[in-house]
N, C-alpha and C. Protein backbone atom coordinates (compact mmCIF):
# COMPACT_ATOMS: atom_id res chain seq x y z
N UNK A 1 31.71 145.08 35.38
CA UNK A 1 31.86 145.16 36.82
C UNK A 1 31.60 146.58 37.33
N UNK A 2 31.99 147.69 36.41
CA UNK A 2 31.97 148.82 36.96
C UNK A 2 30.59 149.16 36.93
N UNK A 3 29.78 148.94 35.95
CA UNK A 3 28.24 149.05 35.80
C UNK A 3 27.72 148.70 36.54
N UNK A 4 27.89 147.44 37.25
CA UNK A 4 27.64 146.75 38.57
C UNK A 4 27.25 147.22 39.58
N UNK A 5 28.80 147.90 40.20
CA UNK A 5 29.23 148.73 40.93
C UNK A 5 28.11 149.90 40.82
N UNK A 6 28.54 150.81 39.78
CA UNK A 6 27.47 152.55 39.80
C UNK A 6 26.36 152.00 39.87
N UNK A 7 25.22 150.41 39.64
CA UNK A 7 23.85 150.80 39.60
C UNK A 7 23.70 150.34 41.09
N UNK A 8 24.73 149.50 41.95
CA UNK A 8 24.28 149.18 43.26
C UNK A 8 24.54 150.61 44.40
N UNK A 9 25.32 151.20 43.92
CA UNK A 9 25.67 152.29 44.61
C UNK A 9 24.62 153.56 44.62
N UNK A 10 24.08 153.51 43.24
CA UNK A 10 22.99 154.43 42.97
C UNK A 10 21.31 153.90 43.66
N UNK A 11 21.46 153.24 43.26
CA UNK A 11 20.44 151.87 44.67
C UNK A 11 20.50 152.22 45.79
N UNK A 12 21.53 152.27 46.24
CA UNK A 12 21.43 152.81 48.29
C UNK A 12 21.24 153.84 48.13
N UNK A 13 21.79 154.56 47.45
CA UNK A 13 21.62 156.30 47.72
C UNK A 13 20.36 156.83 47.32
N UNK A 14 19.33 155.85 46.95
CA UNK A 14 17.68 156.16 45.96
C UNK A 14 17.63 155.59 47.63
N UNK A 15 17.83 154.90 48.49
CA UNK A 15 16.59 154.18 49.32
C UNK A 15 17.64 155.22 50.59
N UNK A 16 18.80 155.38 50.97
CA UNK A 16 19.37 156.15 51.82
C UNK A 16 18.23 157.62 51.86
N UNK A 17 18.43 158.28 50.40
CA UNK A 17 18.13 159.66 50.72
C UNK A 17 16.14 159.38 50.50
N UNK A 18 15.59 158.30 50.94
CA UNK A 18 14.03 158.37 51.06
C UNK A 18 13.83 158.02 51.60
N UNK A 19 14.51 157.23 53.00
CA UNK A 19 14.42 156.86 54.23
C UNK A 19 13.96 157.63 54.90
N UNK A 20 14.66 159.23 55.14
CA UNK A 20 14.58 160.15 56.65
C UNK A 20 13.34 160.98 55.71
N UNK A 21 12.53 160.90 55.01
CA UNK A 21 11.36 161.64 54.94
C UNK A 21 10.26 160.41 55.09
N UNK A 22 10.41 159.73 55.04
CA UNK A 22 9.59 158.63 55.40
C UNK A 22 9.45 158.44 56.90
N UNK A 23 10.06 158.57 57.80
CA UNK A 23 10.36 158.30 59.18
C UNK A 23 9.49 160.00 59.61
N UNK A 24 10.28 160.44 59.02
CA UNK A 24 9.94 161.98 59.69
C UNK A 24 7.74 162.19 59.56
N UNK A 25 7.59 161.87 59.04
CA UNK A 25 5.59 162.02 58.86
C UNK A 25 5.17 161.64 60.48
N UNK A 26 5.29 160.84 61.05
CA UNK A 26 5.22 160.22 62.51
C UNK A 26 3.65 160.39 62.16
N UNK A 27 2.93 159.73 63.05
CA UNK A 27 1.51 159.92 63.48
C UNK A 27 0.58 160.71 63.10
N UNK A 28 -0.60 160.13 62.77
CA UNK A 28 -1.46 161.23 62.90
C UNK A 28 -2.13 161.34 64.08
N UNK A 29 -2.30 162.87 64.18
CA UNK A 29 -2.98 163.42 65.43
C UNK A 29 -3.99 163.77 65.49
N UNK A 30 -5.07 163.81 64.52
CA UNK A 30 -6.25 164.49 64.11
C UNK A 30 -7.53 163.59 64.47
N UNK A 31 -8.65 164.04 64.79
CA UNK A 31 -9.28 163.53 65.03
C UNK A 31 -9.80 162.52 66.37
N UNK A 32 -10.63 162.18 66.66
CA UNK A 32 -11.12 161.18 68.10
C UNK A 32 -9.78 160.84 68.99
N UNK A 33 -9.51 159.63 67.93
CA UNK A 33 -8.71 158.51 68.40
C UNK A 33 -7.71 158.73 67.46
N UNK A 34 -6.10 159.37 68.06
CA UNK A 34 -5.19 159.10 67.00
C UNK A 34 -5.03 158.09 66.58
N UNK A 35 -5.31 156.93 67.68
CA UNK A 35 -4.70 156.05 67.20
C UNK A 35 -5.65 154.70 66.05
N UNK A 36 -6.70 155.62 65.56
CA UNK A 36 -8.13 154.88 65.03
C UNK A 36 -7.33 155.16 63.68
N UNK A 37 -7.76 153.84 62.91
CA UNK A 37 -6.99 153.92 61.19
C UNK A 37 -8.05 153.89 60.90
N UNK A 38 -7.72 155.17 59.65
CA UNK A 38 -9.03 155.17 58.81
C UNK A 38 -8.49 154.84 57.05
N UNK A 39 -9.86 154.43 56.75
CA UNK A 39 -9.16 153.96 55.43
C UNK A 39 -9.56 155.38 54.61
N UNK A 40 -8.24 155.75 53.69
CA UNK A 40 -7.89 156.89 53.38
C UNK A 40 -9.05 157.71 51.92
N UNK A 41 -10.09 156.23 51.25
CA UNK A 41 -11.06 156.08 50.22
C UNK A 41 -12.19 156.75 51.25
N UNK A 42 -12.86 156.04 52.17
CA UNK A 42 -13.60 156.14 53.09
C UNK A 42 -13.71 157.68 53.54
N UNK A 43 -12.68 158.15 54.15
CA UNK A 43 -12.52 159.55 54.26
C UNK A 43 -12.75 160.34 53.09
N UNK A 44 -12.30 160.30 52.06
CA UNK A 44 -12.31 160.77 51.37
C UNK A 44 -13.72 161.30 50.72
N UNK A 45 -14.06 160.26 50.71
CA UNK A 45 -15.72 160.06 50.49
C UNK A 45 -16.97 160.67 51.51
N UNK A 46 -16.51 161.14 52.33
CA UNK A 46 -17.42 161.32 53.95
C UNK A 46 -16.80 162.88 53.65
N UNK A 47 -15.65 163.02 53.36
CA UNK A 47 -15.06 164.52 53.67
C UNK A 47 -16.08 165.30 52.31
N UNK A 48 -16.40 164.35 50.97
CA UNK A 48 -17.03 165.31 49.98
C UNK A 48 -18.67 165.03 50.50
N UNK A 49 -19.19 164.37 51.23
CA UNK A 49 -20.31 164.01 51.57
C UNK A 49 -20.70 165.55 52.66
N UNK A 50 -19.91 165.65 53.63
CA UNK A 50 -19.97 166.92 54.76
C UNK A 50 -20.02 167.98 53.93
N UNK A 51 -18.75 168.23 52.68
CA UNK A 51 -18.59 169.44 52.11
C UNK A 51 -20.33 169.87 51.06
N UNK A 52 -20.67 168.51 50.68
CA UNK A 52 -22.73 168.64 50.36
C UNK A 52 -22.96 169.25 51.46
N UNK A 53 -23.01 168.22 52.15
CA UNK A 53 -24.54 168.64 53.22
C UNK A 53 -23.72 169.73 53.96
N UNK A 54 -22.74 170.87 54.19
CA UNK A 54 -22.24 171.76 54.58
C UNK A 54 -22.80 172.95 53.62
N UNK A 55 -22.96 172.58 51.94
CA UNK A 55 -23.48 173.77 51.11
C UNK A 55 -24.86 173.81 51.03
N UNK A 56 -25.27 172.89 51.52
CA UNK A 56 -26.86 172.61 51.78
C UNK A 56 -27.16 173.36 53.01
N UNK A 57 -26.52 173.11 54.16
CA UNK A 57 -27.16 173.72 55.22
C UNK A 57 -26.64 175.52 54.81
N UNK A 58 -25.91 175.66 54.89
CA UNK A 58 -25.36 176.98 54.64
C UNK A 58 -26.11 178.09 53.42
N UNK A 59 -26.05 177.35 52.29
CA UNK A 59 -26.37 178.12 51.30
C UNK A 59 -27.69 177.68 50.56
N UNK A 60 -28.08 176.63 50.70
CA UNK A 60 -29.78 176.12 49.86
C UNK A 60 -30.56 176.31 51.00
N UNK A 61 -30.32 176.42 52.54
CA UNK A 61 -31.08 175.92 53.24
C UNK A 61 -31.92 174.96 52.85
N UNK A 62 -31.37 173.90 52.42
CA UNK A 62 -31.63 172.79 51.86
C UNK A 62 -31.64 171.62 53.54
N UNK A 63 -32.12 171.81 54.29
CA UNK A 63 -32.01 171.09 55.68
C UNK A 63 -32.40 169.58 55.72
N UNK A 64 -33.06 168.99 54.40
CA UNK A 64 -33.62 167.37 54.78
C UNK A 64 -32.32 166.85 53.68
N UNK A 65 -32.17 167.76 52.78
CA UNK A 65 -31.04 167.14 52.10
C UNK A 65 -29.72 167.10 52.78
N UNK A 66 -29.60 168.13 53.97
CA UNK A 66 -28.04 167.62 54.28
C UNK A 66 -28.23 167.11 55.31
N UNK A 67 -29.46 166.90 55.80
CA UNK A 67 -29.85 165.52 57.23
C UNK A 67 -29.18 163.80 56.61
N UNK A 68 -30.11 163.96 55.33
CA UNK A 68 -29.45 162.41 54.59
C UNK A 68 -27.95 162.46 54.22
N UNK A 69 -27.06 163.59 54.12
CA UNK A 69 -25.74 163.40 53.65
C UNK A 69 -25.02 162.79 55.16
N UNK A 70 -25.77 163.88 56.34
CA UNK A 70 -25.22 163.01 57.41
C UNK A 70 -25.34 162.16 58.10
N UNK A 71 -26.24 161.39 57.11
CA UNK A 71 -26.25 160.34 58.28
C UNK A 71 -25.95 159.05 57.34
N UNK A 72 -25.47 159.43 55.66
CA UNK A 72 -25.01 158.75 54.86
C UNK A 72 -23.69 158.04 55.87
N UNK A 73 -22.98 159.62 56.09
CA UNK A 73 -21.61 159.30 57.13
C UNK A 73 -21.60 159.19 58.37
N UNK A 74 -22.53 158.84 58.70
CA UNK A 74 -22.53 158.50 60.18
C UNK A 74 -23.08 156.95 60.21
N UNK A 75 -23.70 156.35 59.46
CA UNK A 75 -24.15 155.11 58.99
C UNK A 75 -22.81 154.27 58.12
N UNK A 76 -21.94 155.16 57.67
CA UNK A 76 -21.21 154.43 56.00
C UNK A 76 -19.46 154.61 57.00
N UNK A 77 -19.31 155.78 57.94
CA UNK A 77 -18.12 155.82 58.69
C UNK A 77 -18.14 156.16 59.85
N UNK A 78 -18.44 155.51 61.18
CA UNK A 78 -18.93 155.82 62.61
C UNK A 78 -17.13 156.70 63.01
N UNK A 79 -16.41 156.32 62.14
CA UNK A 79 -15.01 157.04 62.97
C UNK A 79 -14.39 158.03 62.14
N UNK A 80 -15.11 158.91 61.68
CA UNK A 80 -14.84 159.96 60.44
C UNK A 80 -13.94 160.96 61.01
N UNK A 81 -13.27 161.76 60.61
CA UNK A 81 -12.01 162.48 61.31
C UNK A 81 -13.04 163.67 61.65
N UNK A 82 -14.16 164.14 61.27
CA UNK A 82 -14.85 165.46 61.58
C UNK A 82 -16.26 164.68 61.54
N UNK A 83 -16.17 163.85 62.63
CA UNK A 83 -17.83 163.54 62.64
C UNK A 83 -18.10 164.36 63.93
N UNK A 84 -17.60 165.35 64.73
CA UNK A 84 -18.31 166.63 65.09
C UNK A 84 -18.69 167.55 64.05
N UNK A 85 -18.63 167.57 63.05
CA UNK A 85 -19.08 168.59 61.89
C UNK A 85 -20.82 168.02 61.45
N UNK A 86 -20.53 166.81 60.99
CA UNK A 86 -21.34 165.64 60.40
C UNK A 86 -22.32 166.41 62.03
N UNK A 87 -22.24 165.73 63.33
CA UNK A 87 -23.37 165.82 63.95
C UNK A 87 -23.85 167.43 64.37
N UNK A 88 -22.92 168.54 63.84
CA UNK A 88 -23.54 169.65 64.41
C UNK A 88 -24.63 169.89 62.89
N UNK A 89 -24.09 169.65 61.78
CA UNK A 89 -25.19 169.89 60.77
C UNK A 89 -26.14 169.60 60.81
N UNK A 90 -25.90 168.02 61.29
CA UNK A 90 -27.53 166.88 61.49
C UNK A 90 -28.39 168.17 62.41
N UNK A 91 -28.07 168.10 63.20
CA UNK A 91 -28.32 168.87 64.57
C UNK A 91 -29.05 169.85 64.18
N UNK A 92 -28.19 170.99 63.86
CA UNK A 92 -29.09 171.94 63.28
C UNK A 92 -30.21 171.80 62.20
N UNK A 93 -29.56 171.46 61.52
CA UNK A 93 -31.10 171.25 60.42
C UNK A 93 -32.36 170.67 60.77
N UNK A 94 -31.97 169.55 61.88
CA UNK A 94 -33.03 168.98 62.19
C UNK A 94 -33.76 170.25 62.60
N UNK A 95 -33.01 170.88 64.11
CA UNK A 95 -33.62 172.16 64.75
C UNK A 95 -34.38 172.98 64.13
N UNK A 96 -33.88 173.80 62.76
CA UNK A 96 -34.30 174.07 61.81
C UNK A 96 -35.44 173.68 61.09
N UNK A 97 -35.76 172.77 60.68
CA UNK A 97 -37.19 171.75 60.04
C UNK A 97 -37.97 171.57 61.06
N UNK A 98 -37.62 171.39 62.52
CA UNK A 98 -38.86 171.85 63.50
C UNK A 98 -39.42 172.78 63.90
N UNK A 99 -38.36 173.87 63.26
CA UNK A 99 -39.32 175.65 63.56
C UNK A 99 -40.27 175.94 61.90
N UNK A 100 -39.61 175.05 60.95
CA UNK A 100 -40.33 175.28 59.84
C UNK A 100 -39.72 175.93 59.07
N UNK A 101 -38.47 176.13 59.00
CA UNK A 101 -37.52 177.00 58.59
C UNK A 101 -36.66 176.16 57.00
N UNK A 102 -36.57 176.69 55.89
CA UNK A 102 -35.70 176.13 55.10
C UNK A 102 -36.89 175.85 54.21
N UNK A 103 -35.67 175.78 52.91
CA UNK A 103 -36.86 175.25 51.79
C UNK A 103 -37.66 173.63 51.21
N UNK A 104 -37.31 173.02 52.32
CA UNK A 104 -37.86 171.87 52.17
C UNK A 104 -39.13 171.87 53.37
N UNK A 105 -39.51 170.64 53.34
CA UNK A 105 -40.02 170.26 54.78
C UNK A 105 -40.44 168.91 55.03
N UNK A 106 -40.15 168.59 56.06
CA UNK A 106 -39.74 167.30 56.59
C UNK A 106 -41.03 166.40 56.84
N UNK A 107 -41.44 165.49 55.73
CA UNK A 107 -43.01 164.86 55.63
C UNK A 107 -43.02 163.77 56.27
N UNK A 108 -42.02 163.22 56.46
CA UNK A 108 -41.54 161.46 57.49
C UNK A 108 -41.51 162.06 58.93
N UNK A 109 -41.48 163.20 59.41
CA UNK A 109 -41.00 163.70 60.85
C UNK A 109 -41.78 164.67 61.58
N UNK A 110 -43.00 164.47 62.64
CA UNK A 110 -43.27 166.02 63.65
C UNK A 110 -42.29 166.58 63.71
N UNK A 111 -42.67 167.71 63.90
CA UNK A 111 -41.26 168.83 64.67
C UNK A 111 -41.07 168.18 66.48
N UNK A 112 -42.08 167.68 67.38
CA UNK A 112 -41.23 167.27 68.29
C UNK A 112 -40.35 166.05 68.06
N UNK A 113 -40.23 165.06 67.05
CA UNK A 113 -39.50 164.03 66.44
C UNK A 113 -38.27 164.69 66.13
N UNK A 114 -38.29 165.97 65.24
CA UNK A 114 -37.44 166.42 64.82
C UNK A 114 -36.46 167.37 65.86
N UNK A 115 -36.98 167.89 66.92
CA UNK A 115 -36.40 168.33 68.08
C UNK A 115 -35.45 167.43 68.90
N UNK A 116 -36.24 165.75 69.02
CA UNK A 116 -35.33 164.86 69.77
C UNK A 116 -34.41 164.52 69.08
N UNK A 117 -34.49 164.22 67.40
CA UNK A 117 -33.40 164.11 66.60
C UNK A 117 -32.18 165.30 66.81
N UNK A 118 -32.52 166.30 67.09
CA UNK A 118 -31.41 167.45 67.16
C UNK A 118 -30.80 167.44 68.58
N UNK A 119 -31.61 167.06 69.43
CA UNK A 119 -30.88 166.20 70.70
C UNK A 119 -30.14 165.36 71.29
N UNK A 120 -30.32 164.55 70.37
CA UNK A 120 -29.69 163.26 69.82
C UNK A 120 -27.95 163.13 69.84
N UNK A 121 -28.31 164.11 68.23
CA UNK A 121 -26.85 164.43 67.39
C UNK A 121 -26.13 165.49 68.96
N UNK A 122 -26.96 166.62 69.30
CA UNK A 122 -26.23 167.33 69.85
C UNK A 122 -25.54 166.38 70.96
N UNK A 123 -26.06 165.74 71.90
CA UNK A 123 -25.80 164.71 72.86
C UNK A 123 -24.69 164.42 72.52
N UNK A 124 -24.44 163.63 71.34
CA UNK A 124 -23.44 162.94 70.76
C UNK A 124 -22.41 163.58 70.30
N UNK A 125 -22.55 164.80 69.97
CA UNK A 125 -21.74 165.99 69.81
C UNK A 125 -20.47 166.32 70.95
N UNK A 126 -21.58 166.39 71.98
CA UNK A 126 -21.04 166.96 73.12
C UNK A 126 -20.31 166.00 73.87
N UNK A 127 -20.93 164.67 74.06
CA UNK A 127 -20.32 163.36 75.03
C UNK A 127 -18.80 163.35 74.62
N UNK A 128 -19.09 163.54 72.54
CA UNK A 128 -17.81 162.41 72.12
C UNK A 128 -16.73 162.82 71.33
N UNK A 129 -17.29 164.68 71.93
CA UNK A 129 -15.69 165.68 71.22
C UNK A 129 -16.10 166.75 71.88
N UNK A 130 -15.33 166.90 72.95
CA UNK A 130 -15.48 167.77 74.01
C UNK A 130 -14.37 168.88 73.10
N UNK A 131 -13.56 168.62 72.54
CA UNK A 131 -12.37 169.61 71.95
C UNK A 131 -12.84 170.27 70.93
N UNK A 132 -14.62 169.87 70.25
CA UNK A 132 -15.00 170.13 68.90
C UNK A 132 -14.81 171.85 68.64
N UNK A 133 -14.86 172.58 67.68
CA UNK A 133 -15.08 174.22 67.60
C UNK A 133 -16.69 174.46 67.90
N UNK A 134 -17.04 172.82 67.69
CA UNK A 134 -19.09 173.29 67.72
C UNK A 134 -19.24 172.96 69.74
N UNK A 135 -18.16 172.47 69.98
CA UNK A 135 -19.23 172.28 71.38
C UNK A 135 -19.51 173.10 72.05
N UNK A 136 -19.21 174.10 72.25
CA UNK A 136 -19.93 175.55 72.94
C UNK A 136 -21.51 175.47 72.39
N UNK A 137 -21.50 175.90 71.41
CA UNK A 137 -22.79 175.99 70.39
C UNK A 137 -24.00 174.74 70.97
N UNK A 138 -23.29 173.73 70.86
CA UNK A 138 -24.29 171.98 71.00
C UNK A 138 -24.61 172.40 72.40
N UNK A 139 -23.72 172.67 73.57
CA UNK A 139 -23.78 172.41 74.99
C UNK A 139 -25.16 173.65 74.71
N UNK A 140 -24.96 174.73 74.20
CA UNK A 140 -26.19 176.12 74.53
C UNK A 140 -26.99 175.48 73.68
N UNK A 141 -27.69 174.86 72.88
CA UNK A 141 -28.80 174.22 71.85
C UNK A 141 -29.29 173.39 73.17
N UNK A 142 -28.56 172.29 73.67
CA UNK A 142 -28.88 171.17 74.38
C UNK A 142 -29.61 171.59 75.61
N UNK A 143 -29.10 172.55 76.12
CA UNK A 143 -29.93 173.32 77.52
C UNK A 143 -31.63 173.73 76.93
N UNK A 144 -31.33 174.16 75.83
CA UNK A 144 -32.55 174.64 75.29
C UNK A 144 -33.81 173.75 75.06
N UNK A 145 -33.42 172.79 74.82
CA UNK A 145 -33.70 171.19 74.35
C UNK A 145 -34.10 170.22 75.48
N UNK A 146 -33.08 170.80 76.79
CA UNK A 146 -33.78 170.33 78.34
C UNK A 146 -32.62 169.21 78.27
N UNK A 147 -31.39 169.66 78.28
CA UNK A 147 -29.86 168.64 78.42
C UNK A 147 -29.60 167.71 77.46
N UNK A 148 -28.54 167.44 77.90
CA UNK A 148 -27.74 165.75 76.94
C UNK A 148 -29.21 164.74 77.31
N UNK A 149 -28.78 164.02 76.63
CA UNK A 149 -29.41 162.55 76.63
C UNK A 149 -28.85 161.89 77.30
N UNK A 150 -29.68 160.47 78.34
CA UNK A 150 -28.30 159.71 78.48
C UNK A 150 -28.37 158.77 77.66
N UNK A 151 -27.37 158.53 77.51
CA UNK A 151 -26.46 157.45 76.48
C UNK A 151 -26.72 155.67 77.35
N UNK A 152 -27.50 155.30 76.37
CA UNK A 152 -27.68 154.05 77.05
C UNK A 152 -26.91 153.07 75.97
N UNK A 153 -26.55 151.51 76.75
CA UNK A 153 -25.91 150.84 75.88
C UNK A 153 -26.57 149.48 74.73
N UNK A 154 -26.47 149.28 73.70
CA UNK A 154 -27.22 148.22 73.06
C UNK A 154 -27.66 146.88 73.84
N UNK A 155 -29.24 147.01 73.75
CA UNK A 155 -29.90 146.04 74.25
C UNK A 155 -30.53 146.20 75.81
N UNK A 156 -29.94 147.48 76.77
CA UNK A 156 -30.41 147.76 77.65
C UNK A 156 -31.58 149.23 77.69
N UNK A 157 -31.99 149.04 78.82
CA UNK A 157 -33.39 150.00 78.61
C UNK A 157 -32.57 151.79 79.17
C-alpha cells in the first residue's frame, strides 16, 4: 500500500513540476504569420538550404547555384520563417548574372530575363515583409529596376 502511495505521489509531482514550463513557451512570434504552423522537418530543411545558397552568394559567388537553392524553398515551402532572406538572395544573384558578374553564367537566361527575375523576387520582397532587414535594400534595387511589379492574381491578366 505504501509503494502505492510513494509511486502515485511521485506521479503528480513528475507532471505538477512539468506543467508551468510547458505553459510558459506561449506562441511563436517569428516570422509572416504568427499564427502560420510550420512543420518543424520542413524548416529545418529550407533553413540548411538558405544557409547554401547564403555561402554561395557570399563567398563562391556562386550566383546560379544559390538561384536553384532558392527557389528549391520557395517551390518546396511558400511559408518559410525567412523567406525574405530566400527572396533577397534570389534577387541579387539574379541582378548579379545580368551584369555578368560571378563565377558561373547563366545559359537558360538573357540578362534582361534575368533583370525581371530580380524584380520579381524584389517585388515580393517588398509587398510581403515590409518589417524584412532587406527591405530598404529591395525598395532602392526596385527603383532602379523601374518599381514593384504589380501583383496580379492566378488566372487573371
Amino acid at each position: 500500500m505504501k509503494e502505492t502511495f510513494l509511486l502515485v505521489a511521485a506521479a503528480l509531482l513528475v507532471v505538477a513540476l512539468h506543467t508551468p514550463s510547458t505553459q510558459a513557451q506561449g506562441a511563436v512570434k517569428s516570422g509572416p504569420d504568427a499564427s502560420t504552423l510550420r512543420d518543424p522537418e520542413l524548416e529545418k530543411d529550407s533553413s540548411h538550404n538558405l544557409e547554401v545558397a547564403w555561402h554561395y552568394f557570399k563567398l563562391k559567388k556562386a550566383y546560379v547555384a544559390a538561384i536553384k537553392r532558392c527557389e528549391e524553398i520557395i517551390a518546396g515551402n511558400p511559408t518559410f520563417s525567412r523567406m525574405d532572406k530566400v527572396l533577397y538572395v534570389a534577387a541579387e544573384s539574379s541582378l548579379r548574372l545580368a551584369e555578368n558578374k560571378g563565377k558561373q553564367a547563366a545559359k537558360d537566361k538573357t540578362p534582361e530575363q534575368l533583370r525581371e527575375d530580380a524584380r520579381d523576387y524584389f517585388s515580393q520582397l517588398v509587398g510581403d515583409h515590409p518589417q524584412s532587414e532587406f527591405f530598404k535594400q529591395a525598395q532602392e534595387s526596385l527603383s532602379a529596376l523601374g518599381g514593384p511589379r504589380e501583383r496580379t492574381e492566378v488566372g487573371k491578366p
